[in-house]
Protein backbone atom coordinates (compact mmCIF):
# COMPACT_ATOMS: atom_id res chain seq x y z
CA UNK A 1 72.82 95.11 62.23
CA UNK A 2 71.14 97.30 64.65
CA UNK A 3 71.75 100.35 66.62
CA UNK A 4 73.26 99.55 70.40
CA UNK A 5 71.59 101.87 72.95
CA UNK A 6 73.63 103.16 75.64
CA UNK A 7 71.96 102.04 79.13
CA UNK A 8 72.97 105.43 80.53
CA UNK A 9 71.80 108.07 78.29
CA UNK A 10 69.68 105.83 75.20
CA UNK A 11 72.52 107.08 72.92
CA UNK A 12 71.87 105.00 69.67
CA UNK A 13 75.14 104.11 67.87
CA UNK A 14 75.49 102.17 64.90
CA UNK A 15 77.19 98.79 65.65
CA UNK A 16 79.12 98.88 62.36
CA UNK A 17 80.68 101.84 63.52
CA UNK A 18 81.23 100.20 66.93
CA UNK A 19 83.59 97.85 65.42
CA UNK A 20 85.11 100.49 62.82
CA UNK A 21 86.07 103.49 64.54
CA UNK A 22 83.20 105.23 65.93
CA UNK A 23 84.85 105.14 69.46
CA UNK A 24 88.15 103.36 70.91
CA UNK A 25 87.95 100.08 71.70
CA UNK A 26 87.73 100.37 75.35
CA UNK A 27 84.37 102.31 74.96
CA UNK A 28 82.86 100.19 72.89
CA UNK A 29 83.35 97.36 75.41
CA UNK A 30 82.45 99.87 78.14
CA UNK A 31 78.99 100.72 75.95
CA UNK A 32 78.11 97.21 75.79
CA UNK A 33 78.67 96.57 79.47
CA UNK A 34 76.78 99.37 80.35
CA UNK A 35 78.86 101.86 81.58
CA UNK A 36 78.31 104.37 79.51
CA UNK A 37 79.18 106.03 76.07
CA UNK A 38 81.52 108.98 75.30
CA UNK A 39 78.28 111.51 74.69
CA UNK A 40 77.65 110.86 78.53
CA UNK A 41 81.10 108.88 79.75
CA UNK A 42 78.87 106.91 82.26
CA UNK A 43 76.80 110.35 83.47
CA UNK A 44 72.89 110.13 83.62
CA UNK A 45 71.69 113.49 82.16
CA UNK A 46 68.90 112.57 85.20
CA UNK A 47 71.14 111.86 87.93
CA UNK A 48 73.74 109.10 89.08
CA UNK A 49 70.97 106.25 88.31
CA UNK A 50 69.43 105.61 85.40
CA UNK A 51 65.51 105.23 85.90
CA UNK A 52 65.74 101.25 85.23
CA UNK A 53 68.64 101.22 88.22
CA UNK A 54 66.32 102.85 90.56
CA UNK A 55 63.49 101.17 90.15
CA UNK A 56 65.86 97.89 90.75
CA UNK A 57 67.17 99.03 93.75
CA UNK A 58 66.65 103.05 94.78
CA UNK A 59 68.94 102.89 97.96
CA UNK A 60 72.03 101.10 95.67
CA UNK A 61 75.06 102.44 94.31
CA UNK A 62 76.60 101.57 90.77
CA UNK A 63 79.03 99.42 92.44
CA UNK A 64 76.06 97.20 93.98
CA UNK A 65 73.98 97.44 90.44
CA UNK A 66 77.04 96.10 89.20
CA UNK A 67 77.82 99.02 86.36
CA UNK A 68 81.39 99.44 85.72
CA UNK A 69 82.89 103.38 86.10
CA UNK A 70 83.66 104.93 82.79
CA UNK A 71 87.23 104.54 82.84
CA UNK A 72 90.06 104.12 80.42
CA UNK A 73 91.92 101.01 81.49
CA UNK A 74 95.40 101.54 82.45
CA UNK A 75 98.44 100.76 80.47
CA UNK A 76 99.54 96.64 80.79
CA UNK A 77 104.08 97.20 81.57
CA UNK A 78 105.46 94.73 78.77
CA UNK A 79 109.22 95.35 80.64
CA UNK A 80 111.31 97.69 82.62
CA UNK A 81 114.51 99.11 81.58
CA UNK A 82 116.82 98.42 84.56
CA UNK A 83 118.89 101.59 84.01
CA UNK A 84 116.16 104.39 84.40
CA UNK A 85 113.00 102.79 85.31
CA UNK A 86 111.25 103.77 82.37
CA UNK A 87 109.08 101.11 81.40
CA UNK A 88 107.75 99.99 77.78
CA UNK A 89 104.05 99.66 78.34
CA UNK A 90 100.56 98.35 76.09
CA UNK A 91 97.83 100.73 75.80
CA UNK A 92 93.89 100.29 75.63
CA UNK A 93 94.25 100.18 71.70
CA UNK A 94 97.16 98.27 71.57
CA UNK A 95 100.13 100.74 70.68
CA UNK A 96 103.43 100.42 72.82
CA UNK A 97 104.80 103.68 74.36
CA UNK A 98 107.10 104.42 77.36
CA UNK A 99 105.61 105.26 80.68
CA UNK A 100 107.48 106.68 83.89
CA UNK A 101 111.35 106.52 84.20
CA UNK A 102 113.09 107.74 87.45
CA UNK A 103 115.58 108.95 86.01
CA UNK A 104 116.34 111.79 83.46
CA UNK A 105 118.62 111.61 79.74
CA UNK A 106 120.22 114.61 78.31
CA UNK A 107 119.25 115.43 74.63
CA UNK A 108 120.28 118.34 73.22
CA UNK A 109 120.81 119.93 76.66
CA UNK A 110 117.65 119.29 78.06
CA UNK A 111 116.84 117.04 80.65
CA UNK A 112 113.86 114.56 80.47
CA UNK A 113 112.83 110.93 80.91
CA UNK A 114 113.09 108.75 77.81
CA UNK A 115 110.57 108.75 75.24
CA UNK A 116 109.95 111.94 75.50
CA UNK A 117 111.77 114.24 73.01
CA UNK A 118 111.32 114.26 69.71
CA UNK A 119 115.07 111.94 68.81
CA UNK A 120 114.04 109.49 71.33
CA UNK A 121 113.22 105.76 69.49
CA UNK A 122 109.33 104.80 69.66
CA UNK A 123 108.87 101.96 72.60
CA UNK A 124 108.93 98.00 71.04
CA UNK A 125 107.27 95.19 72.91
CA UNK A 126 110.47 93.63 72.69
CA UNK A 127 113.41 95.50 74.76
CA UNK A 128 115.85 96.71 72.26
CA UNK A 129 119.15 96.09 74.39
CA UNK A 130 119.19 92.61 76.98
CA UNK A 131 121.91 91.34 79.53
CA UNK A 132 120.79 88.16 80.73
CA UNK A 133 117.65 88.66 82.29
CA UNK A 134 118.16 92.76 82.65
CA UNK A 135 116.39 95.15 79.66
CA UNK A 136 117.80 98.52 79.08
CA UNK A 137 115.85 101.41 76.88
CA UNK A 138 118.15 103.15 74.02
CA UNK A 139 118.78 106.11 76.28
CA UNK A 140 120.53 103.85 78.82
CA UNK A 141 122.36 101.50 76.19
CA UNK A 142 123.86 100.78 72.77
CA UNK A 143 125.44 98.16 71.09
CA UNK A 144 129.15 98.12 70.37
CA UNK A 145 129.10 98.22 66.74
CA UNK A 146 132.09 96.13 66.29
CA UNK A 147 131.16 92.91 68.44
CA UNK A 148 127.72 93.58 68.81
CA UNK A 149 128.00 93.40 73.00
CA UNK A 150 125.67 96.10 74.70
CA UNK A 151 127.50 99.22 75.97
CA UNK A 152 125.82 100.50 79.07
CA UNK A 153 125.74 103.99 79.69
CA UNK A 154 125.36 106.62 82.29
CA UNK A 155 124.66 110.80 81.89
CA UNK A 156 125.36 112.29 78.47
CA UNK A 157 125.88 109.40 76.89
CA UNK A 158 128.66 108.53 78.73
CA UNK A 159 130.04 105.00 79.13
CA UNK A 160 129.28 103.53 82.84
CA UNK A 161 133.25 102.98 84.25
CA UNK A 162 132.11 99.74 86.22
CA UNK A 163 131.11 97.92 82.86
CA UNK A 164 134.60 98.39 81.23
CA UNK A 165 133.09 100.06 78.33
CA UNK A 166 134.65 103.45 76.90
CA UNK A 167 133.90 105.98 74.05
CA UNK A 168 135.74 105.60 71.00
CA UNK A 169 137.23 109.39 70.86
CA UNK A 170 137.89 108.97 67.05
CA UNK A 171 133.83 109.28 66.83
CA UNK A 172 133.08 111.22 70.13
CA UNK A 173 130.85 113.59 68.25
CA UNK A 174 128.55 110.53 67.07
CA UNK A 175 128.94 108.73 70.92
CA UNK A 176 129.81 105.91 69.32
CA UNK A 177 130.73 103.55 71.84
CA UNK A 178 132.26 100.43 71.47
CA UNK A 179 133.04 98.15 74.18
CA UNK A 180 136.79 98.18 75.75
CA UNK A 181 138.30 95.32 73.59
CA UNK A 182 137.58 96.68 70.41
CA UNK A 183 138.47 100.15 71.85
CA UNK A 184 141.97 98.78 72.61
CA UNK A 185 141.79 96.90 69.18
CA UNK A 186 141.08 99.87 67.23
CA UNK A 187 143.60 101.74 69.03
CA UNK A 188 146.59 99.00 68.38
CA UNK A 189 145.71 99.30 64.30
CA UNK A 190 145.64 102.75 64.68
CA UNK A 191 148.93 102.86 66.30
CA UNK A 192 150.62 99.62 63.63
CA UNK A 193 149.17 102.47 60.87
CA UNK A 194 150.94 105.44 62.48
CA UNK A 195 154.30 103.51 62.64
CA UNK A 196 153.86 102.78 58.99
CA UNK A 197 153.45 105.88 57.87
C-alpha cells in the first residue's frame, strides 16, 4: 500500500505504519479525516487554511470546511466508585486507568486520590468491590476474607462505623478487615482457646 498524505501539511506516512505503531490510534483516524498529523497536529506551516480550503471557501473557518480540531478524545467513564468519586475510565488506545476522585486516601502518610501512588491497584473495566448497584475502588473497600462480604472503609483504612464492619486487631498491622460477624466469631474461638489453655 501507499503513502497517506496529510491534508494539512502533505506529510507522507506509510499506511503500514499507520496501522502498526507509527502514531496512536486516535491520530491515525484524525490523519485520515483530515485534521492533521502529529508533525503539524492540525497547524498549516502557511496559515490556519490549507491552500485547497481557501480556494473552497476564503471567508470560512475549519468548523464550516468541516475539518475536525486536532484533539485527543477524552477518556469514555466505565464506572464510578461511590465512596471517593474516583472513576475507572477507557482511554483513546484502550487502556483503563483512574481519573478524578473527590476525595483523598492515606498511603504511607501521604495524602492523594486513588490510583495515584505507586501501591495503588491498576483500574479494571470491571469494579473490583459491588453492593447492589454501588461500585467502590480498592482504596474505599475490601473484602472480608472470611465470608467474602465487602468491608467499606473510611480514612486510613479504617472501617466505616455505620456499615457494622470492624478491624480485626489480631492483624491491625495488615488492615485486615473482616466484617463484624466473623470479627465476633473469631473473637468467641479465641476466647473457647484461652479457657482451654
Amino acid at each position: 500500500m501507499g503513502d497517506v498524505i496529510c491534508k494539512v501539511c502533505e506529510e507522507p506516512w506509510d499506511a503500514y505504519g499507520l496501522r502498526h505503531g507509527d502514531m496512536a490510534k486516535w491520530q491515525a483516524l484524525l490523519l485520515r479525516k483530515g485534521a492533521g498529523c502529529p508533525v503539524c497536529e492540525g497547524e498549516d506551516p502557511d496559515g490556519p487554511l490549507t491552500p485547497t480550503e481557501q480556494l473552497s471557501d476564503p471567508e470560512g473557518a475549519l468548523e464550516a470546511l468541516g475539518r475536525p480540531t486536532w484533539e485527543e478524545p477524552p477518556p469514555e467513564p466505565i464506572w464510578e466508585c461511590e465512596g471517593c468519586g474516583v472513576v475507572a475510565a477507557r482511554d483513546s488506545e484502550g487502556r483503563v486507568g483512574w481519573r478524578g476522585g473527590q476525595q483523598v486516601h492515606y498511603s504511607h502518610g501521604r495524602a492523594s486520590t486513588y490510583g495515584r501512588e505507586y501501591d495503588h491497584e491498576e483500574a479494571t473495566a470491571a469494579p473490583p468491590y459491588s453492593i447492589g448497584d454501588d461500585h467502590y475502588c480498592p482504596g474505599c473497600a475490601l473484602m472480608c476474607p472470611d465470608c467474602h462480604e465487602v468491608v467499606l472503609l473510611k480514612g486510613e483504612g479504617q472501617p466505616l462505623e455505620v456499615s457494622g464492619y470492624i478491624v480485626d486487631p489480631d492483624d491491625w498491622h495488615r488492615c485486615r478487615a473482616v466484617c463484624e460477624s466473623c470479627y465476633y466469631e473469631h473473637e468467641a474461638e479465641n476466647n473457647t482457646n484461652n479457657e482451654d489453655e
